[in-house]
Structure formats: structure tokens, C-alpha cells
Protein backbone atom coordinates (compact mmCIF):
# COMPACT_ATOMS: atom_id res chain seq x y z
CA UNK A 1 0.00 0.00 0.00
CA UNK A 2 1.56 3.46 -1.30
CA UNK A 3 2.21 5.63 1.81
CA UNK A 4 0.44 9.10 1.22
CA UNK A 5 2.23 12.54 1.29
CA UNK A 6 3.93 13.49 4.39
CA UNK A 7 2.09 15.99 6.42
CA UNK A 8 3.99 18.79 7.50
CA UNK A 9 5.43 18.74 10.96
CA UNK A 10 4.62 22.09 12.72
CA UNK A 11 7.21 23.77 14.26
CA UNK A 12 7.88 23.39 18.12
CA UNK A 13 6.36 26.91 19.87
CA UNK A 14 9.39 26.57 22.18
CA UNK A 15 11.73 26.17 19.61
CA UNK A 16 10.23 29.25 17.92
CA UNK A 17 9.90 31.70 20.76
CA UNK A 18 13.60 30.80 21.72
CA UNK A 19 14.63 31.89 18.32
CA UNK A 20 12.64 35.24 18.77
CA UNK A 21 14.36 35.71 22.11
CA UNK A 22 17.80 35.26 20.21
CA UNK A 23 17.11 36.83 17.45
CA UNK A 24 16.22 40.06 19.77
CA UNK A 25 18.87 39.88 22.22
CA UNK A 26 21.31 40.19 18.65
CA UNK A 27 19.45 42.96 17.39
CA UNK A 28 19.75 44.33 21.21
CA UNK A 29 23.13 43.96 21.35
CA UNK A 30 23.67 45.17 17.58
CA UNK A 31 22.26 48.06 18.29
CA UNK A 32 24.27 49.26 21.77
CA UNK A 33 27.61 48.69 19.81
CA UNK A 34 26.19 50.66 17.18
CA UNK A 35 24.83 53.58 19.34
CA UNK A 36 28.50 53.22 21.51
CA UNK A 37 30.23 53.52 18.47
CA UNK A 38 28.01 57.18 17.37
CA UNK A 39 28.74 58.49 20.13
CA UNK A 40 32.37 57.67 20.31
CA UNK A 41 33.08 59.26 16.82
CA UNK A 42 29.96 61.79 17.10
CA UNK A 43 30.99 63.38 20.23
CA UNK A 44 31.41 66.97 19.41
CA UNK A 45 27.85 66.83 19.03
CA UNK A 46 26.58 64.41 21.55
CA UNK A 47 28.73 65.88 24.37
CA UNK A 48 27.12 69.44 23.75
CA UNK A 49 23.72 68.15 23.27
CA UNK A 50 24.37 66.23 26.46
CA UNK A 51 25.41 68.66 28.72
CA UNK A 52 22.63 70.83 27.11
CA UNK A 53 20.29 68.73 28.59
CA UNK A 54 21.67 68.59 32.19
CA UNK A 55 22.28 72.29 32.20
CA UNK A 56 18.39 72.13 31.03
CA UNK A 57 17.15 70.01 33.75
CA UNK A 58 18.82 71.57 36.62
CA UNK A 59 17.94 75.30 35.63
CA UNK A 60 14.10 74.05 35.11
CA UNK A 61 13.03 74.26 38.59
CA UNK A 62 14.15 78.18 38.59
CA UNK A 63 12.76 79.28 35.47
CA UNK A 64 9.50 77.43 36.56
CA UNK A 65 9.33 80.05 39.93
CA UNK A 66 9.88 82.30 38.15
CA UNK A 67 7.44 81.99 35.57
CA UNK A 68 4.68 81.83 38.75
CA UNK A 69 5.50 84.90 39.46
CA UNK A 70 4.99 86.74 36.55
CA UNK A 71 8.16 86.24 34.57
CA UNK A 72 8.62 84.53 30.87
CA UNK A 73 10.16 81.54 30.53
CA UNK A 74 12.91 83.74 27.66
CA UNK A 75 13.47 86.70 30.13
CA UNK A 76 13.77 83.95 32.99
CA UNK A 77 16.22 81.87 30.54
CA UNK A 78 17.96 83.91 28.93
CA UNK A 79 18.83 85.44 32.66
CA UNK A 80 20.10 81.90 33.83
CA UNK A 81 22.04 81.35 30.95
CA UNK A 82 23.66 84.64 31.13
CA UNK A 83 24.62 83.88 35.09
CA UNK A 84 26.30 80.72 34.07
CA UNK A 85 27.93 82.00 31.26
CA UNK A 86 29.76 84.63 33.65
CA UNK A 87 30.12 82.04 36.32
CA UNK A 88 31.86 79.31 34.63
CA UNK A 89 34.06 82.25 32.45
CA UNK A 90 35.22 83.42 35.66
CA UNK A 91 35.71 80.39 37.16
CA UNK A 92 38.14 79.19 33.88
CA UNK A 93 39.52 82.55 34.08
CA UNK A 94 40.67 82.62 37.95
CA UNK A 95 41.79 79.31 37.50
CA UNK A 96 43.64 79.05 34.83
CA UNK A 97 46.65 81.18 35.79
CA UNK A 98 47.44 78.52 38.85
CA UNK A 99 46.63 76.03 37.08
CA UNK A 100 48.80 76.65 34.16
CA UNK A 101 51.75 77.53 36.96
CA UNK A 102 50.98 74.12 38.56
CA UNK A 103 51.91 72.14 35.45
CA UNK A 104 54.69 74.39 34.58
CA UNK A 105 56.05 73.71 38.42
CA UNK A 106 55.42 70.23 37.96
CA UNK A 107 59.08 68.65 37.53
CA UNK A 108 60.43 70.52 40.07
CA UNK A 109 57.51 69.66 42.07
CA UNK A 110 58.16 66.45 41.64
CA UNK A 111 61.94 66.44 42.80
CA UNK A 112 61.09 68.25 45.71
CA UNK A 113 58.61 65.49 46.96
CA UNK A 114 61.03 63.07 46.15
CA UNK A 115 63.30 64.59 48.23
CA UNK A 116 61.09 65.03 51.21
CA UNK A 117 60.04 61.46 50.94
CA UNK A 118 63.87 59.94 50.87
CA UNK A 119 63.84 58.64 54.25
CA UNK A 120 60.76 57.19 53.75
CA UNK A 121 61.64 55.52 50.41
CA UNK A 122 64.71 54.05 51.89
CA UNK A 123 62.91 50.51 53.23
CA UNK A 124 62.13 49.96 49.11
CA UNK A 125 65.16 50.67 47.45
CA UNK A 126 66.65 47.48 48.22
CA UNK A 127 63.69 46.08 46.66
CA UNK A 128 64.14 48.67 43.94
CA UNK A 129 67.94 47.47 43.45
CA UNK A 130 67.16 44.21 42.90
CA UNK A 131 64.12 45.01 40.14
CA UNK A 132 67.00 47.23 38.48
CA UNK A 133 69.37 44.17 38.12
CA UNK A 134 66.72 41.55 37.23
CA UNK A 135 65.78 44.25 34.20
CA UNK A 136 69.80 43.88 33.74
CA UNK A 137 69.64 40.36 32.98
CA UNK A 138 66.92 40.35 31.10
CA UNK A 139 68.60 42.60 28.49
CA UNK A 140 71.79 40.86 28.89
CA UNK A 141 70.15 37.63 27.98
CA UNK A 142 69.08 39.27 24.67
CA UNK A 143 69.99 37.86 20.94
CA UNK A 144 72.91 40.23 20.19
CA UNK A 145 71.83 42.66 16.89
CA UNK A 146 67.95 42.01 18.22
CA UNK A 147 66.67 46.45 18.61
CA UNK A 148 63.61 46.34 21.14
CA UNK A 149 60.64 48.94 19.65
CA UNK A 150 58.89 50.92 22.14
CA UNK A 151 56.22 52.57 21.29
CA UNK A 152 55.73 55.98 23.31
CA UNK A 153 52.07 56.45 24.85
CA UNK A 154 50.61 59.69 24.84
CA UNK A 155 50.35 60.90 28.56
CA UNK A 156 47.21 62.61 30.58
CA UNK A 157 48.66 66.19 30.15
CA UNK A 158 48.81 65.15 25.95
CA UNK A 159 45.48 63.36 26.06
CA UNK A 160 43.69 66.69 28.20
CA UNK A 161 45.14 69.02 25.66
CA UNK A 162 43.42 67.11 22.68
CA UNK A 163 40.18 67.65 24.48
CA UNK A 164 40.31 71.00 25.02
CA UNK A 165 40.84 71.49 21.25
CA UNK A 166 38.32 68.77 20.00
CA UNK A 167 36.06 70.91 22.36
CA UNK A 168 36.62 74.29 21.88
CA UNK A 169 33.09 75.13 21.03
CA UNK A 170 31.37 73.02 23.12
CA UNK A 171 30.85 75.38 26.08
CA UNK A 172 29.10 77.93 22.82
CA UNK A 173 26.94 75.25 21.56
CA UNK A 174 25.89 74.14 25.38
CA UNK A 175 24.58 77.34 26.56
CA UNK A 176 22.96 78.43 23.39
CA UNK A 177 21.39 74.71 23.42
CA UNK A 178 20.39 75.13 26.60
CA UNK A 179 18.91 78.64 26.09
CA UNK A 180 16.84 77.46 23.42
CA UNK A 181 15.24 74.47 25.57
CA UNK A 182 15.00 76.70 28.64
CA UNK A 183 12.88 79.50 26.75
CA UNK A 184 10.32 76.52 24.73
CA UNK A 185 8.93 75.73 28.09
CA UNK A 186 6.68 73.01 28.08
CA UNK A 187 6.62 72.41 24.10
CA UNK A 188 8.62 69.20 24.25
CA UNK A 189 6.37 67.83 26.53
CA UNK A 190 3.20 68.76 24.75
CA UNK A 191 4.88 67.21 21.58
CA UNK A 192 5.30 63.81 23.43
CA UNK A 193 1.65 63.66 25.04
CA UNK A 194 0.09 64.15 21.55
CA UNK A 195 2.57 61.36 20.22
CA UNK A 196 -0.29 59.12 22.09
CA UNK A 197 -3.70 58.93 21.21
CA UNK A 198 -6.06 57.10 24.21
CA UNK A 199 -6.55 59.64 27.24
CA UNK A 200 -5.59 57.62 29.80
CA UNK A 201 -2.13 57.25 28.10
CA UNK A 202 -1.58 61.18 27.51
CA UNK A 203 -1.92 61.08 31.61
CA UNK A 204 0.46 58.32 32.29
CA UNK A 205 2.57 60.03 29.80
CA UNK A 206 2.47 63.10 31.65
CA UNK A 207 2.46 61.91 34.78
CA UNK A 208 6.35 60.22 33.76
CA UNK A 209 7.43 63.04 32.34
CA UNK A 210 6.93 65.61 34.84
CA UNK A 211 8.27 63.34 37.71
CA UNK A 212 11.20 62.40 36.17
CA UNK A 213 12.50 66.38 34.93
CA UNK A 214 11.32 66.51 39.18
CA UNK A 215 13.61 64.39 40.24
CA UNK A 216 16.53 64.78 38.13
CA UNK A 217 16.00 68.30 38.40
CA UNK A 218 16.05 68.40 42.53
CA UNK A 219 18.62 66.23 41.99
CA UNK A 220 21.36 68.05 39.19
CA UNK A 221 20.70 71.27 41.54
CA UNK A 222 20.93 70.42 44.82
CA UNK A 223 23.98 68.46 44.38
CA UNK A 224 25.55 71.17 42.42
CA UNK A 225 24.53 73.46 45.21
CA UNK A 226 26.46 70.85 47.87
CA UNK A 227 29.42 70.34 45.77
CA UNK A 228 29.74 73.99 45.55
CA UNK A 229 29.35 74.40 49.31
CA UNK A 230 32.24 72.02 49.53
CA UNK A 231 34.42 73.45 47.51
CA UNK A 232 34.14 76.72 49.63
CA UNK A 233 34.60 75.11 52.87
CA UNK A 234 38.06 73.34 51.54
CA UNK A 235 38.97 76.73 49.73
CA UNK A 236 39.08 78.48 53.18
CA UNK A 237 40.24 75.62 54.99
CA UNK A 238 43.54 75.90 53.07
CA UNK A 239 43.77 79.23 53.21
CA UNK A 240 43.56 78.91 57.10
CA UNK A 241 46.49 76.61 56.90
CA UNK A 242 48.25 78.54 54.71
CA UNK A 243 47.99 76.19 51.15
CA UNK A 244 49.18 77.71 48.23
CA UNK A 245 46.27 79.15 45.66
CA UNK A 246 43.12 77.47 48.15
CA UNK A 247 41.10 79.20 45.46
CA UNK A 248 42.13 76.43 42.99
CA UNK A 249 41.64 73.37 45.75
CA UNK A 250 38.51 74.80 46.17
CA UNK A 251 37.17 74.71 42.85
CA UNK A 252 39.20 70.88 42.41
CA UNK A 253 37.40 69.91 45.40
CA UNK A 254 33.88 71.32 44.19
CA UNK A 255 34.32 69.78 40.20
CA UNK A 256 36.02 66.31 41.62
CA UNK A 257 33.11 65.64 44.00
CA UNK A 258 31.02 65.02 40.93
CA UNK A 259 32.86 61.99 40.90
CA UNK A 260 32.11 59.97 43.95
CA UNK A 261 34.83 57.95 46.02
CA UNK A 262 37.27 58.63 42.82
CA UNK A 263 37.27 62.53 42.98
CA UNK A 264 37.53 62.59 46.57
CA UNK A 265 40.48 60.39 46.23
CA UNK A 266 42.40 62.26 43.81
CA UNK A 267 41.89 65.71 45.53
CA UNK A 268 42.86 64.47 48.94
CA UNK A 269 45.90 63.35 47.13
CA UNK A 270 47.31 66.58 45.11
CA UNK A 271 46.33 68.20 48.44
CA UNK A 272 48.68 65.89 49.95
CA UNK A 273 51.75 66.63 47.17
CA UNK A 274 51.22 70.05 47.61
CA UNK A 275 50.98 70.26 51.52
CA UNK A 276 54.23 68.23 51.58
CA UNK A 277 56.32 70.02 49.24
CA UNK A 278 55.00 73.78 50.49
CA UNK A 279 55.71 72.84 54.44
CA UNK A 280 58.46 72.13 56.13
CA UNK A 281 57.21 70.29 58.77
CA UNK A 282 55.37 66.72 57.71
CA UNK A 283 53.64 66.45 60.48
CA UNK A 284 51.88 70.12 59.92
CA UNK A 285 51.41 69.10 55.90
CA UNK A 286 48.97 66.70 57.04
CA UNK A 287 46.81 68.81 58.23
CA UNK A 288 45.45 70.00 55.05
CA UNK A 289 44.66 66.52 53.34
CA UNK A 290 43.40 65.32 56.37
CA UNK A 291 41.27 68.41 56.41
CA UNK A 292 39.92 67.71 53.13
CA UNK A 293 39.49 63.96 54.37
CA UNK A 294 36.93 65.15 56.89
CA UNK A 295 35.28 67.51 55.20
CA UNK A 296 34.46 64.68 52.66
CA UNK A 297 33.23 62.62 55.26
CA UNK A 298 30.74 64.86 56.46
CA UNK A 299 29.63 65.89 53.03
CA UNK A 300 29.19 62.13 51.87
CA UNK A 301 28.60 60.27 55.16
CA UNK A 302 25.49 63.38 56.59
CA UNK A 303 24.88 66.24 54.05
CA UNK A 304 24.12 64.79 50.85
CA UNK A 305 22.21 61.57 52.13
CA UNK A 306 20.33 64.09 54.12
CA UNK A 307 19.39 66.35 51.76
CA UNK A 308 19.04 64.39 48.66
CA UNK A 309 18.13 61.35 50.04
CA UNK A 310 18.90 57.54 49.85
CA UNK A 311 16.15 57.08 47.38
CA UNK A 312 18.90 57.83 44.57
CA UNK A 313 21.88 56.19 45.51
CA UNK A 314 23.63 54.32 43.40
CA UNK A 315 25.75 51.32 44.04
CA UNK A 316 29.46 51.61 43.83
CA UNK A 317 29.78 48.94 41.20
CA UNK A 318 27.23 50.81 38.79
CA UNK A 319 29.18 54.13 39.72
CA UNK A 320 32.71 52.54 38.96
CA UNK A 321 32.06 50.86 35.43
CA UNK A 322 29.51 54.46 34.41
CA UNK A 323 32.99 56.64 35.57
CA UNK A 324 34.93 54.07 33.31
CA UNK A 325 33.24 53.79 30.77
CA UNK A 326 32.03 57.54 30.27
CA UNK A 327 36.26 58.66 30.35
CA UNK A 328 36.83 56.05 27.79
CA UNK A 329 34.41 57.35 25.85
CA UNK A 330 34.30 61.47 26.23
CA UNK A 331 37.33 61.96 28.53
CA UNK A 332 37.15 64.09 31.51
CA UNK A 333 34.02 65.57 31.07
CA UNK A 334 32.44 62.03 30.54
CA UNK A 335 33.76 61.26 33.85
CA UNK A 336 32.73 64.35 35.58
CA UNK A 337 29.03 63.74 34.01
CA UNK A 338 29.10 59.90 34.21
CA UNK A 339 27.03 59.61 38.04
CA UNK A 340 24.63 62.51 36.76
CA UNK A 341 23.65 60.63 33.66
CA UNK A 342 23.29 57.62 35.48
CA UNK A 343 20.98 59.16 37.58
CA UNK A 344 18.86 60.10 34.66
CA UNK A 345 18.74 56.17 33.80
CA UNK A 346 17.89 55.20 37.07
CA UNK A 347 14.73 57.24 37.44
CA UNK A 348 13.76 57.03 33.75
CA UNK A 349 13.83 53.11 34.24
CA UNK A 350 12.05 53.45 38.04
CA UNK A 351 8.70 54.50 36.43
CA UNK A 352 8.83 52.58 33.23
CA UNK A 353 7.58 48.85 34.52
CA UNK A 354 9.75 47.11 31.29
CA UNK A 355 13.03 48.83 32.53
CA UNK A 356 12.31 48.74 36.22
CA UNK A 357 14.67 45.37 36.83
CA UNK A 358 17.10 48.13 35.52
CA UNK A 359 16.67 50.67 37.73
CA UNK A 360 16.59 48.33 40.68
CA UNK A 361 19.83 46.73 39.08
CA UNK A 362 21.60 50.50 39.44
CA UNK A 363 20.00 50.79 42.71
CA UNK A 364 21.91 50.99 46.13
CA UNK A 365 19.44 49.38 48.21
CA UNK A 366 16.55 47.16 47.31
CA UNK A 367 13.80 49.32 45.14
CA UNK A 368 10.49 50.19 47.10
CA UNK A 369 7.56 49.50 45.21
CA UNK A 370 3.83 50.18 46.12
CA UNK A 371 5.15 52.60 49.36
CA UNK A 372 6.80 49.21 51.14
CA UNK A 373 10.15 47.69 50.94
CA UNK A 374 9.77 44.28 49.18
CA UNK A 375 11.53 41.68 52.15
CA UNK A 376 13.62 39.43 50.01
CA UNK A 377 12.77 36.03 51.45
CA UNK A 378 15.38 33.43 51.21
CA UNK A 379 14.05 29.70 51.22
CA UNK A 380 15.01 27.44 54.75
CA UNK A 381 17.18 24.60 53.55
């Protein structure tokens, strides 16, 4: 008996939605090396843009006063834009002399703290010694006629330069940017509630929208506000003790605090350089890093948790691979901007419920939901 025609098999549904999964998590994953790579080569205009934004979002909560009050969102704008035009001008100005000294001062600054420091670099120059004469024998042991290529890295001071002149009208294009976003008010907004169509959605929309420019806005300002407060307490703290230019550890302390644990590390330590090489006595040139040590403390440990909140914080982890990744990718001022953009994720994912895992992910402590903390409950063995 002739067997028929064979039926088709149907596929396996599990089969098929695994493919779908894998087929998404590629297009996922095409698409971040994609958008990493635009902004790597685009960023003289992402970097703008960006900072645009931030600038934006921390101003908004001022030009929103004022406009209760009687005053245009362009007067109100244009105002703010003007102050921080004059601000951060001044700021580059007054610091640019020291800091230009600094640098210049640098190899003799250098020989002076190593000759401060001889008695305590004596325990390691045995050690020292005997790296020397293992490098020694390792050339010795060399194929005669064999020439050893090194190629010659371009240092920080190189690498700082090319960003100032990749960037040299960033600063132009931010504030105009951000005088242009300042002044349209609301009109974004109303552009993305009419991108939906049922009412219900135009409110959620809404809703998201205006809490998250809340938040990041209290946010941006407040610790700008803190950071600058910091900044003055460390400028006259060293001019108390007597620090050379405490204008410019001032203003190091107040920009480095943007990035946490990291910044405060690296001030407390050119603090320490410069204390050690200015003083003649050790013991009174660690006063001033210890000073800023303290002052750290406080502002980390009490004044920002108690002002901003622990609502948030993000965990060190997410902090260290943003602050990584963000210098990699736009230098300095990726670094400096890395936590506040990370921030911005954070409460964007926190009220979207797809991207919430995220959010919670970034989170220091375990995300509240519905007004409770969620207990995690682990199962008895």
C-alpha cells in the first residue's frame, strides 16, 4: 500500500519563541555597539547636546518660579544662561593662571617630593635594586643585533590638551542649546503627550514626564549646590592653613566631588603633594589633606544623604564601570558627568515597569515599590 504525502510537521512553539528571544537579544546587542560607536566618533555633538540637557534640567526648577511669578520663561532663561555663562568664564579665568603655573612647576615639584620622601623611600630601594638588576639580565640575555621597539604612549597632560581642542566650542553650543530648551517651556512635553492617542495614556505620559525632569532636576541642583558648598569650605580651609592658591583646591574639590569615592580620592591626594612640598614640617602638611578627608566625610557620610536622600543612591559597582566607561568614551568631562547621567537612567527606568529590573539593578538598596520595601525572602534549607 503506497504511503500518502507526508504531512507537515509544525514547528515546536518553544523552539520558535527561543529563536525570537535570540534573534532580539542580537538585534539588542547590535544596536548598543552601534549607538557606543556614534557616540564615540559623534561626540562633538553628543557631548554638547548632552550637557545641554543637564544644564536644562537643573535650571528648570528656577525658570518654573519664576514663571509663577509673573516672569517669561525667555526673560527667565535667557537670565540663567547669562549667570552661568559669567560664572563658569570666571571660574576658567581665575583658574587658569594657577593652574597653568601648577603644570609648569610640575618637575620641580616632583623632585622636591622626592626629596622630602627619601627617608621614607629608603625601606624599598633594596627592593628597587634588585628590580634594576633583574631588568639587567633580562637585556643581557638578549639575541645580540635584536633592537627592542617601544612605542611611546601619549600621557594625561597630551590626552587633556586634545580635548580642550576637539572641544573648543562646546561650552558655545551648550549654553545656546540650553537657552533654546530653557525658553520653549513646556513644548517638548506637549509634543510627546500628543505622540499618544487614548486619554488615559496622555496622563500616564504626563504623569512620567513631569516626575522624572522633578527628580533629576532636585537632583542636578541640589547636588551642584552641595558640591559647591564644599568646595568653599576646603577653599578656606587651606587658606587657614596657609595652602598655596586654596582658590584652585577649592574649585578641584567642588568639580572632583562630581565623581564619587574617585574625585575625593584624587583631591585628597594633590592636596597631599602640595601640603608636603610647600611645608616644612610633615607632620603640619597633614593637616590640610586630612582636612579635606573630613570635610568629605561629612559631606558624603550626613549632608548629601540628608538632603538628597537615599532614594537615589547608586551602588558603587554601577558608579565605577559608568565613571569608566564615560572617560573612555568622552574623557574628563564624561567622567565628571558619568554619576549625573546615570541618575537620569535610574529614574527614567524606576517608572517605566519594562526597565524597572534596571533601575533596581543600578540601585543601592533594594527598590520600594507600592510605598513598602519588598523583604527578600530566602528559602530554609
Amino acid at each position: 500500500m503506497a504511503n500518502g504525502p507526508a504531512e507537515p510537521v509544525a514547528p515546536d512553539a518553544a523552539q520558535t519563541a527561543s529563536d525570537i528571544k535570540l534573534i532580539r537579544a542580537l538585534l539588542i546587542g547590535i544596536f548598543a555597539l552601534l549607538a557606543i560607536y556614534a557616540l564615540y566618533f559623534g561626540r562633538d555633538f553628543f557631548l554638547p547636546v548632552v550637557l545641554a540637557c543637564l544644564l536644562t534640567l537643573m535650571l528648570t526648577p528656577i525658570v518654573r518660579f519664576l514663571r509663577r511669578h509673573g516672569i517669561p520663561e525667555p526673560v527667565s532663561a535667557t537670565f540663567l544662561v547669562l549667570i552661568s555663562v559669567i560664572i563658569v568664564g570666571t571660574a576658567g579665568y581665575l583658574l587658569s593662571g594657577p593652574v597653568i603655573k601648577l603644570i609648569d612647576d610640575a618637575p620641580a615639584i616632583g623632585n622636591q617630593l622626592t626629596e622630602r620622601l627619601a627617608k621614607l623611600r629608603e625601606p624599598f630601594e633594596k627592593m628597587m635594586n634588585i628590580t634594576h638588576q633583574v631588568e639587567q639580565v633580562a637585556e643581557s640575555a638578549q639575541e645580540p643585533g635584536v633592537q627592542r621597539v617601544v612605542i611611546a604612549q601619549p600621557g594625561i597632560i597630551s590626552h587633556a590638551a586634545a580635548d580642550l581642542i576637539s572641544m573648543s566650542a562646546t561650552p558655545a553650543i551648550t549654553f545656546v542649546l540650553s537657552l533654546f530648551l530653557l525658553a520653549s517651556g513646556t513644548l517638548f512635553y506637549q509634543k510627546i503627550v500628543q505622540s499618544f492617542t487614548r486619554l488615559s495614556e496622555k496622563k500616564r505620559a504626563m504623569r512620567i514626564v513631569y516626575d522624572i525632569e522633578r527628580e533629576i532636576s532636585h537632583y542636578l541642583l541640589t547636588i551642584t549646590l552641595i558640591n559647591v558648598g564644599l568646595g568653599t569650605v576646603i577653599g578656606l580651609g587651606m587658606w587657614a592653613i596657609g595652602m598655596p592658591t586654596p582658590f584652585v583646591w577649592g574649585a578641584t574639590a567642588a568639580l572632583l566631588n562630581f565623581l564619587p569615592y574617585i574625585g575625593a580620592a584624587m583631591n585628597i591626594a594633590l592636596v597631599a603633594v602640595i601640603a608636603i612640598v610647600s611645608f616644612d614640617s610633615l607632620l603640619y602638611a597633614m593637616l590640610a589633606p586630612l582636612f579635606v578627608v573630613c570635610c568629605n566625610i561629612i559631606e558624603g557620610q550626613f549632608v548629601t544623604p540628608m538632603i538628597v536622600g537615599r532614594r537615589l543612591e547608586i551602588n558603587a559597582v554601577s558608579i565605577f564601570v559608568a565613571v569608566a566607561f564615560w572617560s573612555w568614551l568622552w574623557g574628563l568631562i564624561g567622567a565628571l558627568i558619568a554619576v549625573p547621567l546615570l541618575v537620569v537612567i535610574k529614574v527614567f527606568c524606576d517608572h517605566l515597569d519594562g526597565l524597572r529590573h534596571v533601575g533596581n539593578f543600578l540601585a543601592a538598596e533594594q527598590t520600594v515599590e507600592n510605598g513598602s520595601e519588598e523583604e527578600e525572602r530566602v528559602p530554609a534549607k
